[in-house]
PDB file of N, CA and C in Angstrom:
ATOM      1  N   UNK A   1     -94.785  41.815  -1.360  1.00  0.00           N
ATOM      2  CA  UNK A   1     -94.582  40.631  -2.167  1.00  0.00           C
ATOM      3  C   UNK A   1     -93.526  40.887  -3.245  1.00  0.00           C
ATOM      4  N   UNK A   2     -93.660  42.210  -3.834  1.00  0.00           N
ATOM      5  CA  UNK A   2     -92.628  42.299  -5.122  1.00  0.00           C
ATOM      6  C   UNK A   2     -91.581  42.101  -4.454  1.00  0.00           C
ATOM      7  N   UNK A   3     -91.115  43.387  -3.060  1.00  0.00           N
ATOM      8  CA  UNK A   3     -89.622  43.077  -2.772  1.00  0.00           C
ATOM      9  C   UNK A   3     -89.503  41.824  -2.182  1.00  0.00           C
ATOM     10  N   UNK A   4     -90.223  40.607  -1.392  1.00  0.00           N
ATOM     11  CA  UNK A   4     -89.570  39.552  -1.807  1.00  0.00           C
ATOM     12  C   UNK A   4     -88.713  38.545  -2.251  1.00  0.00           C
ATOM     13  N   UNK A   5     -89.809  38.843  -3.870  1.00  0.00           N
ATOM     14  CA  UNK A   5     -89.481  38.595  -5.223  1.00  0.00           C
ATOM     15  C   UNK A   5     -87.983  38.908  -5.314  1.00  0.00           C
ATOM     16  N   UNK A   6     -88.235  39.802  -5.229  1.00  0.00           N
ATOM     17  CA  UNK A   6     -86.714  40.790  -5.685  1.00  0.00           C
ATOM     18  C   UNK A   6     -85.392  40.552  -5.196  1.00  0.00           C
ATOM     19  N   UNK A   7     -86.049  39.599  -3.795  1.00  0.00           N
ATOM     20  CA  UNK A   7     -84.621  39.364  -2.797  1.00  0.00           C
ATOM     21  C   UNK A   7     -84.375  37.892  -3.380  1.00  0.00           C
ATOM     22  N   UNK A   8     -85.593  37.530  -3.314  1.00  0.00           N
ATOM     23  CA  UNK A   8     -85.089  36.352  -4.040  1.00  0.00           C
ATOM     24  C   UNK A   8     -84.211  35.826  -5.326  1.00  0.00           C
ATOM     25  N   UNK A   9     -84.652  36.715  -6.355  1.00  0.00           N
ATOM     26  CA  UNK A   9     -84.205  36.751  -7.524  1.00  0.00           C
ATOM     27  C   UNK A   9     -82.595  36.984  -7.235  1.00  0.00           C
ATOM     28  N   UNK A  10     -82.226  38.130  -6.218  1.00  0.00           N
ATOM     29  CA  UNK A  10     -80.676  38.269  -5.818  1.00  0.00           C
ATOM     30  C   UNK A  10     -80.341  37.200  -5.287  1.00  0.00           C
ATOM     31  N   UNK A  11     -80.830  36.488  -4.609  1.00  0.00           N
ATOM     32  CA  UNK A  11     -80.187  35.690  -3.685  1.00  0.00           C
ATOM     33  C   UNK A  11     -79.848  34.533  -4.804  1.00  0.00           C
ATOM     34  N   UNK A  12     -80.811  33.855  -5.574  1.00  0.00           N
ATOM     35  CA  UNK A  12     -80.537  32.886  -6.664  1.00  0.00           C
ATOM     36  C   UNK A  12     -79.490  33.709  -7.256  1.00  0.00           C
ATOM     37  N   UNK A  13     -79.046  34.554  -8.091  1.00  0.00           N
ATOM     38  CA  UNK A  13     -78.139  35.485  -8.694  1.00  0.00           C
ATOM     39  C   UNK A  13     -77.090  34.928  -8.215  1.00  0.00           C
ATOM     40  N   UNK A  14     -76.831  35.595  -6.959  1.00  0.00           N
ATOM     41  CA  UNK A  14     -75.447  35.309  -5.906  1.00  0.00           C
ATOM     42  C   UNK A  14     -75.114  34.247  -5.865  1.00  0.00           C
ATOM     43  N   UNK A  15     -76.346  33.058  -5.465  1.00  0.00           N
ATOM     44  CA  UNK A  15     -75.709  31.604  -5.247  1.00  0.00           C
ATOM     45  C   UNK A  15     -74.722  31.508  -6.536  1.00  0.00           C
ATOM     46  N   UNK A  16     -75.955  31.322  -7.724  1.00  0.00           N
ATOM     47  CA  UNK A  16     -74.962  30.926  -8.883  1.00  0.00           C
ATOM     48  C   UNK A  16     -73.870  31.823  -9.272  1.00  0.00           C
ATOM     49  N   UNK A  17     -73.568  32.813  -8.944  1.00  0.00           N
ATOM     50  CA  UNK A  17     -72.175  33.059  -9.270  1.00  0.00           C
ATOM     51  C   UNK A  17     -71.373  32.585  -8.029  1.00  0.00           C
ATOM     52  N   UNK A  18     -71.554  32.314  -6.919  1.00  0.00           N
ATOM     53  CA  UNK A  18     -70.642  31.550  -6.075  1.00  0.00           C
ATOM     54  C   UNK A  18     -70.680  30.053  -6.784  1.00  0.00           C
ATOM     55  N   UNK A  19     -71.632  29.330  -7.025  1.00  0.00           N
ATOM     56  CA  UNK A  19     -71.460  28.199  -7.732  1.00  0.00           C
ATOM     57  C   UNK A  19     -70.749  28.173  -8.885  1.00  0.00           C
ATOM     58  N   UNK A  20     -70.843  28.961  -9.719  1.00  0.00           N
ATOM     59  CA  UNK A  20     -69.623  29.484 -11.274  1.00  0.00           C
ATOM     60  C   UNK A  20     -68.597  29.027 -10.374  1.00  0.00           C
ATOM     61  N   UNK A  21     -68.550  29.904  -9.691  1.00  0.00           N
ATOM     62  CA  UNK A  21     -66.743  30.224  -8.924  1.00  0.00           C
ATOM     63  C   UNK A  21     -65.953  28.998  -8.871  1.00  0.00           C
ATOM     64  N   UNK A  22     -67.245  28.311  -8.021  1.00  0.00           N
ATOM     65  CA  UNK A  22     -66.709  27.521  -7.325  1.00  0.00           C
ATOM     66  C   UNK A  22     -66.421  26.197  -8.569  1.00  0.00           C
ATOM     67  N   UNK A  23     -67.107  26.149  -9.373  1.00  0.00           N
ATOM     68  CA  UNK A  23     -66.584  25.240 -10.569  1.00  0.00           C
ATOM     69  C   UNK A  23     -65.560  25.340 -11.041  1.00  0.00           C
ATOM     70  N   UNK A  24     -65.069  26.617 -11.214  1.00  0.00           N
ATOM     71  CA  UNK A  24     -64.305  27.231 -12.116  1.00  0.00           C
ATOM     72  C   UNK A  24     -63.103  27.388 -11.187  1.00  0.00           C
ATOM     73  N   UNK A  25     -62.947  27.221 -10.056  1.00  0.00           N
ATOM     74  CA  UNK A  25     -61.683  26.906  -9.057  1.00  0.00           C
ATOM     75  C   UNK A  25     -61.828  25.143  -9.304  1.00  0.00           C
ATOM     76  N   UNK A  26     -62.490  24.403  -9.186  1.00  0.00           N
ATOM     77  CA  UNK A  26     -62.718  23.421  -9.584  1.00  0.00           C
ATOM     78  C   UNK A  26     -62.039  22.696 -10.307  1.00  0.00           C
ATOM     79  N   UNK A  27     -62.649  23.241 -11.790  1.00  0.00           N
ATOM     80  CA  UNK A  27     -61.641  23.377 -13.247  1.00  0.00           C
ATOM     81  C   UNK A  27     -59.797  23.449 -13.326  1.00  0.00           C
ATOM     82  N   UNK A  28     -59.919  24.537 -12.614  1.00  0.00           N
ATOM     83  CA  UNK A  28     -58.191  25.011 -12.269  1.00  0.00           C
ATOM     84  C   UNK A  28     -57.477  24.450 -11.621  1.00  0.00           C
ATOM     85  N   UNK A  29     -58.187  23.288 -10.519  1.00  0.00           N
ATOM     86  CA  UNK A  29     -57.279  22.583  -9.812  1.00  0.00           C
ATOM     87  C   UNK A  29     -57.288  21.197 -10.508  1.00  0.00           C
ATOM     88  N   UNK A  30     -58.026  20.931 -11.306  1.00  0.00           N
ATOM     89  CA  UNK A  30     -57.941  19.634 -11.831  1.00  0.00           C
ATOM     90  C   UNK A  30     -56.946  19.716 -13.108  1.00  0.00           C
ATOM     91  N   UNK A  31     -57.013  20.802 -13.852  1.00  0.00           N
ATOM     92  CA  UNK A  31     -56.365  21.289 -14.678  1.00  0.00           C
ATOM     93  C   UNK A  31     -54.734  20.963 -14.377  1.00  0.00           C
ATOM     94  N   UNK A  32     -54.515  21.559 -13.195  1.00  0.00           N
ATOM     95  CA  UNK A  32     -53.356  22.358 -12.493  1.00  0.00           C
ATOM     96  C   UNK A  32     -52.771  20.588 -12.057  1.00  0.00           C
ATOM     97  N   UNK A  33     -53.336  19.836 -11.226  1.00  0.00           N
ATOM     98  CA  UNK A  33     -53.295  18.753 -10.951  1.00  0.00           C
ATOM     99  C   UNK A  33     -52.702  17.746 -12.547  1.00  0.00           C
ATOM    100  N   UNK A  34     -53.495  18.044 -13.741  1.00  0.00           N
ATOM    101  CA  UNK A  34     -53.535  17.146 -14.683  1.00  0.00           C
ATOM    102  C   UNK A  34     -52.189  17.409 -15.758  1.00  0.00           C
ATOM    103  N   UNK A  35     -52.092  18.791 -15.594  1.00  0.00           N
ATOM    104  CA  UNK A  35     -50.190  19.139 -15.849  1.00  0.00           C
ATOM    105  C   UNK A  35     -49.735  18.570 -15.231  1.00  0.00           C
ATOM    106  N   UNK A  36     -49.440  18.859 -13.927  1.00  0.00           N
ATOM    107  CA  UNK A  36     -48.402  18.245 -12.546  1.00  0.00           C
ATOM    108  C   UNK A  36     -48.503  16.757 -13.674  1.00  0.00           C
ATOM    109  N   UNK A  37     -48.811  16.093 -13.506  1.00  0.00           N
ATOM    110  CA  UNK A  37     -49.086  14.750 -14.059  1.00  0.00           C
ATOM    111  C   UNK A  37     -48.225  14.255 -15.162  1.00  0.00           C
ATOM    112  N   UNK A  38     -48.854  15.261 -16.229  1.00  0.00           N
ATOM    113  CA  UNK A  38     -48.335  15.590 -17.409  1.00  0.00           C
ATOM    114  C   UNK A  38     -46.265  15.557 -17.814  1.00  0.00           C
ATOM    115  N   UNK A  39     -45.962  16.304 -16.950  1.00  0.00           N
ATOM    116  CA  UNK A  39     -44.091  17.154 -16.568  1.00  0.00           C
ATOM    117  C   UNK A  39     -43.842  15.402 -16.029  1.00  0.00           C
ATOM    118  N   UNK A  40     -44.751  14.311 -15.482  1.00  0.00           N
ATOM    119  CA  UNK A  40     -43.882  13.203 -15.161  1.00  0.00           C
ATOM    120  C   UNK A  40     -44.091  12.347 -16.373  1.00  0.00           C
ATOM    121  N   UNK A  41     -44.919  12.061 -16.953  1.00  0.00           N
ATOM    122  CA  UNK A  41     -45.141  11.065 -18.119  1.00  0.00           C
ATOM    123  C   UNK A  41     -46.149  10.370 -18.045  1.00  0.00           C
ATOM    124  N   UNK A  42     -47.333  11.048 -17.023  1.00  0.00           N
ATOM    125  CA  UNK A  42     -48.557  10.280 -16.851  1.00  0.00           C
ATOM    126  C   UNK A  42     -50.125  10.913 -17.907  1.00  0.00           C
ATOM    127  N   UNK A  43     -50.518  10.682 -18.460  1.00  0.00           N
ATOM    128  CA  UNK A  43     -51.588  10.978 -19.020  1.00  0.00           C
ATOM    129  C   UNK A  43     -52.682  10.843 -18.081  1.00  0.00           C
ATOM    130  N   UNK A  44     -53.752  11.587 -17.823  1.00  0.00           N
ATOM    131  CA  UNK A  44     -54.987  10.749 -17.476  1.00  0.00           C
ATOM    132  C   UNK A  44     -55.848  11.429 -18.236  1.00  0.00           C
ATOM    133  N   UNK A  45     -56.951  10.693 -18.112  1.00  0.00           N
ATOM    134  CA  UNK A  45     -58.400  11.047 -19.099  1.00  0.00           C
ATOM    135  C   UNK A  45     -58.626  12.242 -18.438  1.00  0.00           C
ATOM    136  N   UNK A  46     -59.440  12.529 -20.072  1.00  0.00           N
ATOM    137  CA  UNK A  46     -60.273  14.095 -19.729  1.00  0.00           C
ATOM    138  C   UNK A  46     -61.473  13.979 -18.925  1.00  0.00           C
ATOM    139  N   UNK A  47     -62.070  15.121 -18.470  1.00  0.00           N
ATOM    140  CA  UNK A  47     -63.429  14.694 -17.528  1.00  0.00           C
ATOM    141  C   UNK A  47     -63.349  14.836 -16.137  1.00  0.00           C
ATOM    142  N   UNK A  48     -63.951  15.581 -15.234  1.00  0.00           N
ATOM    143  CA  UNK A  48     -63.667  15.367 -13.718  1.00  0.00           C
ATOM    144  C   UNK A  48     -63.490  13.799 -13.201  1.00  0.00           C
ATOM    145  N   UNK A  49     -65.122  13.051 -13.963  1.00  0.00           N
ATOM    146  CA  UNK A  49     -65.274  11.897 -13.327  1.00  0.00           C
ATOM    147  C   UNK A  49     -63.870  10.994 -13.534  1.00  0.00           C
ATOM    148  N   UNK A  50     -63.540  10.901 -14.800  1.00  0.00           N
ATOM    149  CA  UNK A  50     -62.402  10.077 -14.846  1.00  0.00           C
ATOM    150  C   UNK A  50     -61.302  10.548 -14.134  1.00  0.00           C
ATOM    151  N   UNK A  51     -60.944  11.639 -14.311  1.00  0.00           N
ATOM    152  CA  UNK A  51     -60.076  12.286 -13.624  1.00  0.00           C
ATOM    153  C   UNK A  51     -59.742  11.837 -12.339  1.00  0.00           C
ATOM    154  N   UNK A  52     -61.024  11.950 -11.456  1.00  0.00           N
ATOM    155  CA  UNK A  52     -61.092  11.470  -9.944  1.00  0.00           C
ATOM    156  C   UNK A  52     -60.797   9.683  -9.604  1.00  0.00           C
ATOM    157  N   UNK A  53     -60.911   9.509 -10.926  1.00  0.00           N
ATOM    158  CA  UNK A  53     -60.647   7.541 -10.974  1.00  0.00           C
ATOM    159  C   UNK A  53     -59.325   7.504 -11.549  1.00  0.00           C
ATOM    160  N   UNK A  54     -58.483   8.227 -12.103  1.00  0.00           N
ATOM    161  CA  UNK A  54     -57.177   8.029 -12.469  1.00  0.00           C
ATOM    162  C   UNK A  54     -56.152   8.497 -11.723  1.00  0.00           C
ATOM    163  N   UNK A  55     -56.630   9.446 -11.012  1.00  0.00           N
ATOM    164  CA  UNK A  55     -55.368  10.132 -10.260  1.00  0.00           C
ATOM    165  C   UNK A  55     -54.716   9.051  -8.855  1.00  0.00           C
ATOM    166  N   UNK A  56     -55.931   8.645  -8.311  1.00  0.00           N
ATOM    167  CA  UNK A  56     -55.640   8.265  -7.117  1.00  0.00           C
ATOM    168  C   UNK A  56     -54.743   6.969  -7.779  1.00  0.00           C
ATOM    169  N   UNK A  57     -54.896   5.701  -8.471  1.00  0.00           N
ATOM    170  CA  UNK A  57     -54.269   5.111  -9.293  1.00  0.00           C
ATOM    171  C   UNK A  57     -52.573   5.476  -9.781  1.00  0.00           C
ATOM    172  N   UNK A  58     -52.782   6.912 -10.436  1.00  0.00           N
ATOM    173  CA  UNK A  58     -51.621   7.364 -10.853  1.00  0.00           C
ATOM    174  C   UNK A  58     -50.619   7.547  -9.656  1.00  0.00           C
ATOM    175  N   UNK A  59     -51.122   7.630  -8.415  1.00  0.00           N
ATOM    176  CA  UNK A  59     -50.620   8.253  -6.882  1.00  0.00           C
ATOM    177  C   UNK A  59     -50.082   7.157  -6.513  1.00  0.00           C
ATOM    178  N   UNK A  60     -50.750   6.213  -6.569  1.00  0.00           N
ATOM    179  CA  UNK A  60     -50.367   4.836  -6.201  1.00  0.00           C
ATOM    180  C   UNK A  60     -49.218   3.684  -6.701  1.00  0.00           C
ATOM    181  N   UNK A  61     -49.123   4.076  -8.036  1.00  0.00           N
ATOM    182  CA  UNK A  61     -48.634   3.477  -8.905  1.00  0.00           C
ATOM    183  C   UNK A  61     -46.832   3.421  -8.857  1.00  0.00           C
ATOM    184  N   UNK A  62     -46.471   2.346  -8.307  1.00  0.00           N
ATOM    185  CA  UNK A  62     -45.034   3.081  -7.959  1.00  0.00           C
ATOM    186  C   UNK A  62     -44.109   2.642  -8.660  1.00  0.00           C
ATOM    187  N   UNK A  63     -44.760   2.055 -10.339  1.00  0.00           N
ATOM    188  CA  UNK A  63     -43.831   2.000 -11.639  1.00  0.00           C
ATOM    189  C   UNK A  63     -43.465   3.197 -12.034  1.00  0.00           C
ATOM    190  N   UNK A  64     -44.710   4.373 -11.781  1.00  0.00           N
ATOM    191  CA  UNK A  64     -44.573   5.702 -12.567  1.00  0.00           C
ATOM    192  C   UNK A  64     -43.222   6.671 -11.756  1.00  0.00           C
ATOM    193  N   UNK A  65     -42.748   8.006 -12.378  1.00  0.00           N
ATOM    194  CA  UNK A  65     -41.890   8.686 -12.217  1.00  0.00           C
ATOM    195  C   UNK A  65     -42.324   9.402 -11.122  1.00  0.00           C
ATOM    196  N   UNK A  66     -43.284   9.906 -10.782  1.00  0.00           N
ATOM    197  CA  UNK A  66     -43.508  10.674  -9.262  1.00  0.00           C
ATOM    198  C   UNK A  66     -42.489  10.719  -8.384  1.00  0.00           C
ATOM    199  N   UNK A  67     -41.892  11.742  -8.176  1.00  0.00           N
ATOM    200  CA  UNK A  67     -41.401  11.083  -6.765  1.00  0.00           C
ATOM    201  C   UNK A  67     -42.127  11.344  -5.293  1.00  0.00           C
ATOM    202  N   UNK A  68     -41.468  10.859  -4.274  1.00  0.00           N
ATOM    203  CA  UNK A  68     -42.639  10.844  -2.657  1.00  0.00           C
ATOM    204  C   UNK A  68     -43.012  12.822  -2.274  1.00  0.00           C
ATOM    205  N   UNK A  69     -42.255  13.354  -3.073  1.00  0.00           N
ATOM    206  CA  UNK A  69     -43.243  14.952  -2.444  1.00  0.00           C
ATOM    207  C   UNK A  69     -44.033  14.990  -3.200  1.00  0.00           C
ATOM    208  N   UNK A  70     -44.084  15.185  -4.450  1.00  0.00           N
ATOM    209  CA  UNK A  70     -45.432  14.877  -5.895  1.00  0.00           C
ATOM    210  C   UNK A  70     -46.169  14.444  -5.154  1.00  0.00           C
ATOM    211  N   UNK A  71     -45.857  12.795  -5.077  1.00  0.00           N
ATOM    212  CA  UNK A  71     -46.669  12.136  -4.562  1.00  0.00           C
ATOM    213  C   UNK A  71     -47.974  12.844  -4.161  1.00  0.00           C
ATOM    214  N   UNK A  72     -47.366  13.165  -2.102  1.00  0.00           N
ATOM    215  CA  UNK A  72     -47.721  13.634  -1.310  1.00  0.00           C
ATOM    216  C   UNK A  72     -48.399  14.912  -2.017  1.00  0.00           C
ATOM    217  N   UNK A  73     -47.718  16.191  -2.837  1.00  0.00           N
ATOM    218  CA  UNK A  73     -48.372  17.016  -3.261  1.00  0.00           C
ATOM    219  C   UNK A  73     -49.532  16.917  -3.773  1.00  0.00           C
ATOM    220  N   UNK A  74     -49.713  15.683  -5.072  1.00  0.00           N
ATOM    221  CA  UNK A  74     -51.288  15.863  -5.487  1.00  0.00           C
ATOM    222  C   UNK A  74     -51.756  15.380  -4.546  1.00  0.00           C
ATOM    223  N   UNK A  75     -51.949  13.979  -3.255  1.00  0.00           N
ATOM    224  CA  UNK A  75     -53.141  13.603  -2.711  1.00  0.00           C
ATOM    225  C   UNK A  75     -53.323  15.023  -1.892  1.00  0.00           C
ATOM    226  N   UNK A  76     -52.617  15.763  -1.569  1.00  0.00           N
ATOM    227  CA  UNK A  76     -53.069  17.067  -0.726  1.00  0.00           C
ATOM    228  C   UNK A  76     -53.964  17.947  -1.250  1.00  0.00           C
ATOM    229  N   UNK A  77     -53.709  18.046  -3.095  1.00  0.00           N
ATOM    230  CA  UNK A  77     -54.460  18.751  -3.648  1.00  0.00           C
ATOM    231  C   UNK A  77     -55.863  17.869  -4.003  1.00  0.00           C
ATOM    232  N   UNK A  78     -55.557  16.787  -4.421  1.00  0.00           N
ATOM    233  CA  UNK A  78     -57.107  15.441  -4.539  1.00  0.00           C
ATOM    234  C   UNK A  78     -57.890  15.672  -3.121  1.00  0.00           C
ATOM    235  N   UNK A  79     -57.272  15.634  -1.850  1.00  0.00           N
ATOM    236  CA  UNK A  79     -58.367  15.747  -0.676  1.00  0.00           C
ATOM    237  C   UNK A  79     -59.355  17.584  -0.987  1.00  0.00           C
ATOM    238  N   UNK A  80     -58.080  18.515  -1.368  1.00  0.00           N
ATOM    239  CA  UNK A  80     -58.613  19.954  -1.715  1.00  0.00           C
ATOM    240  C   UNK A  80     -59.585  19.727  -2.370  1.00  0.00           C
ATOM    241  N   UNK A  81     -59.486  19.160  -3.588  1.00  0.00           N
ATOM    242  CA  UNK A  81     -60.738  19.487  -4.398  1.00  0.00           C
ATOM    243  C   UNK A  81     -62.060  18.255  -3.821  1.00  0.00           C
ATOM    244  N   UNK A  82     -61.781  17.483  -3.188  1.00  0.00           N
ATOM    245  CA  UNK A  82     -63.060  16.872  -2.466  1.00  0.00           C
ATOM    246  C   UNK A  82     -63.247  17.802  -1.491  1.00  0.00           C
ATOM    247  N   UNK A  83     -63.154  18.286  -0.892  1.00  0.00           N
ATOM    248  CA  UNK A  83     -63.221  19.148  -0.215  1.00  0.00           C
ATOM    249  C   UNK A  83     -64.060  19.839  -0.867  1.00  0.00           C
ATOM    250  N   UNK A  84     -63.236  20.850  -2.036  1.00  0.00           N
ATOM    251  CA  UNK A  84     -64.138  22.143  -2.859  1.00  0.00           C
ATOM    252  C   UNK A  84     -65.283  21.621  -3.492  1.00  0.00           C
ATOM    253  N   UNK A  85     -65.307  19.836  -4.117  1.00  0.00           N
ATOM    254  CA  UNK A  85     -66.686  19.748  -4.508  1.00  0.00           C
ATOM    255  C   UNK A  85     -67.705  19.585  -3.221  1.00  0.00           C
ATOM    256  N   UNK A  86     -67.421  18.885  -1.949  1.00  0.00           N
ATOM    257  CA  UNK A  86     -68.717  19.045  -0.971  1.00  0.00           C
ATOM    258  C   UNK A  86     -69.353  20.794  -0.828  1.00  0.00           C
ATOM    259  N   UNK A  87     -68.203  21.396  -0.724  1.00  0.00           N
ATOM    260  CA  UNK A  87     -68.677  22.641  -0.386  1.00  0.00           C
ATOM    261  C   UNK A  87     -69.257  23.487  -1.674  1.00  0.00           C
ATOM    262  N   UNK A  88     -69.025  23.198  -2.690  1.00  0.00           N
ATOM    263  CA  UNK A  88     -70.251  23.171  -3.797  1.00  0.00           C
ATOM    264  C   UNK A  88     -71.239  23.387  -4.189  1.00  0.00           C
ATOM    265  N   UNK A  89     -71.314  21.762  -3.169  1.00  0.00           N
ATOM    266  CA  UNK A  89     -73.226  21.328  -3.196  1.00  0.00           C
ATOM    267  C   UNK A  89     -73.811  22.137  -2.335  1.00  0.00           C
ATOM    268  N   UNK A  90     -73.599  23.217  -1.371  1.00  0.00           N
ATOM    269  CA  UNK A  90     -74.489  23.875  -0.456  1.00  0.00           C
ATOM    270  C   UNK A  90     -74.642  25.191  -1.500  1.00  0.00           C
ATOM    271  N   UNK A  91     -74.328  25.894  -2.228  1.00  0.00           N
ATOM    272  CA  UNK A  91     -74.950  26.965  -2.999  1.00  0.00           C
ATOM    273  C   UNK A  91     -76.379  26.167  -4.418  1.00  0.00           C
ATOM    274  N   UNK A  92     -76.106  24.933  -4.425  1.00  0.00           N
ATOM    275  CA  UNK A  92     -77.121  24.468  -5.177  1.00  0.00           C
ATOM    276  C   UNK A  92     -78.172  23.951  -4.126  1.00  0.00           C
ATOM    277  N   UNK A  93     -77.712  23.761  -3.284  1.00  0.00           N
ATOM    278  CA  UNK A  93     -79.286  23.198  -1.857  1.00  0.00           C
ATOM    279  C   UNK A  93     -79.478  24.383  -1.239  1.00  0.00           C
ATOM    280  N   UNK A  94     -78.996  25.556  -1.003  1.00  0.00           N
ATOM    281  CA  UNK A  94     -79.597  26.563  -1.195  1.00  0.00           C
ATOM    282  C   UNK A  94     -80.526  27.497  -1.820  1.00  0.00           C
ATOM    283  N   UNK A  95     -79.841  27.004  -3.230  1.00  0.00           N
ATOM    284  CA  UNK A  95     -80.526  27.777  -4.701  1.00  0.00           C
ATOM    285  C   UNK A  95     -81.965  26.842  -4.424  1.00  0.00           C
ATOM    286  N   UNK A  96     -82.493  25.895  -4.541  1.00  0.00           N
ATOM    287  CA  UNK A  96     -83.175  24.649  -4.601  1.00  0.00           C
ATOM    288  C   UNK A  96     -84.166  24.921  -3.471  1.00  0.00           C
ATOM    289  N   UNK A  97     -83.711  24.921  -1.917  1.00  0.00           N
ATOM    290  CA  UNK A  97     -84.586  25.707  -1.033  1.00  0.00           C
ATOM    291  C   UNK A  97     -84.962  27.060  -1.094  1.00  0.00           C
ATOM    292  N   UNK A  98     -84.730  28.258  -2.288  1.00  0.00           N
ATOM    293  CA  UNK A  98     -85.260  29.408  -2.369  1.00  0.00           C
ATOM    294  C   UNK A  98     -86.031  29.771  -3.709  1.00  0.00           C
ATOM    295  N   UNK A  99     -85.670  28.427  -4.302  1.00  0.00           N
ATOM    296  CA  UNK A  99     -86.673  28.711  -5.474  1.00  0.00           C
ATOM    297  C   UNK A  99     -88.069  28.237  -4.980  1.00  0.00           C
ATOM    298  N   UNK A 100     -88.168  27.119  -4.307  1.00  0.00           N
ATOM    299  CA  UNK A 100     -89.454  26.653  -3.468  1.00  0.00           C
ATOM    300  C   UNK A 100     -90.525  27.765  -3.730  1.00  0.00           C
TER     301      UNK A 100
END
């Protein structure tokens, strides 16, 4: 029963530092994304959530300075990080099925 315990306790450990990670690549691409933005003359709000409601907008917007590789560059990086948040959620439905 202790070792178990013990595997368990690692295994929660591990998830959440793959979950850190994975925030924190997260962070860096929204970041990284919200400069890019920035070098044309676009502001967007702070916050993932807003973030994810301004960009696609800003992409679209064909008053703004972007030009068509930008463009193309952030939605490549916007699908990336949908991407990196689904894959996310499986170290927390993991964590969640081993604390059980």
């Amino acid at each position: 029963m202790q070792q178990s315990k013990a595997k368990n306790k690692q295994t929660l450990q591990t998830l959440h530092r793959v979950r850190d990670q994975m925030i924190g690549t997260r962070t860096r691409l929204i970041n990284q994304m919200r400069a890019f933005c920035l070098e044309y003359g676009i502001a967007l709000r702070q916050g993932a959530g807003l973030f994810k409601l301004d960009l696609p907008q800003a992409i679209e917007d064909p008053t703004n300075d972007l030009s068509p590789a930008m463009r193309k560059l952030l939605a490549n990086l916007f699908a990336d990080l949908r991407q990196l948040e689904q894959g996310s959620d499986a170290p927390q439905q993991s964590c969640r099925r081993t604390c059980r």
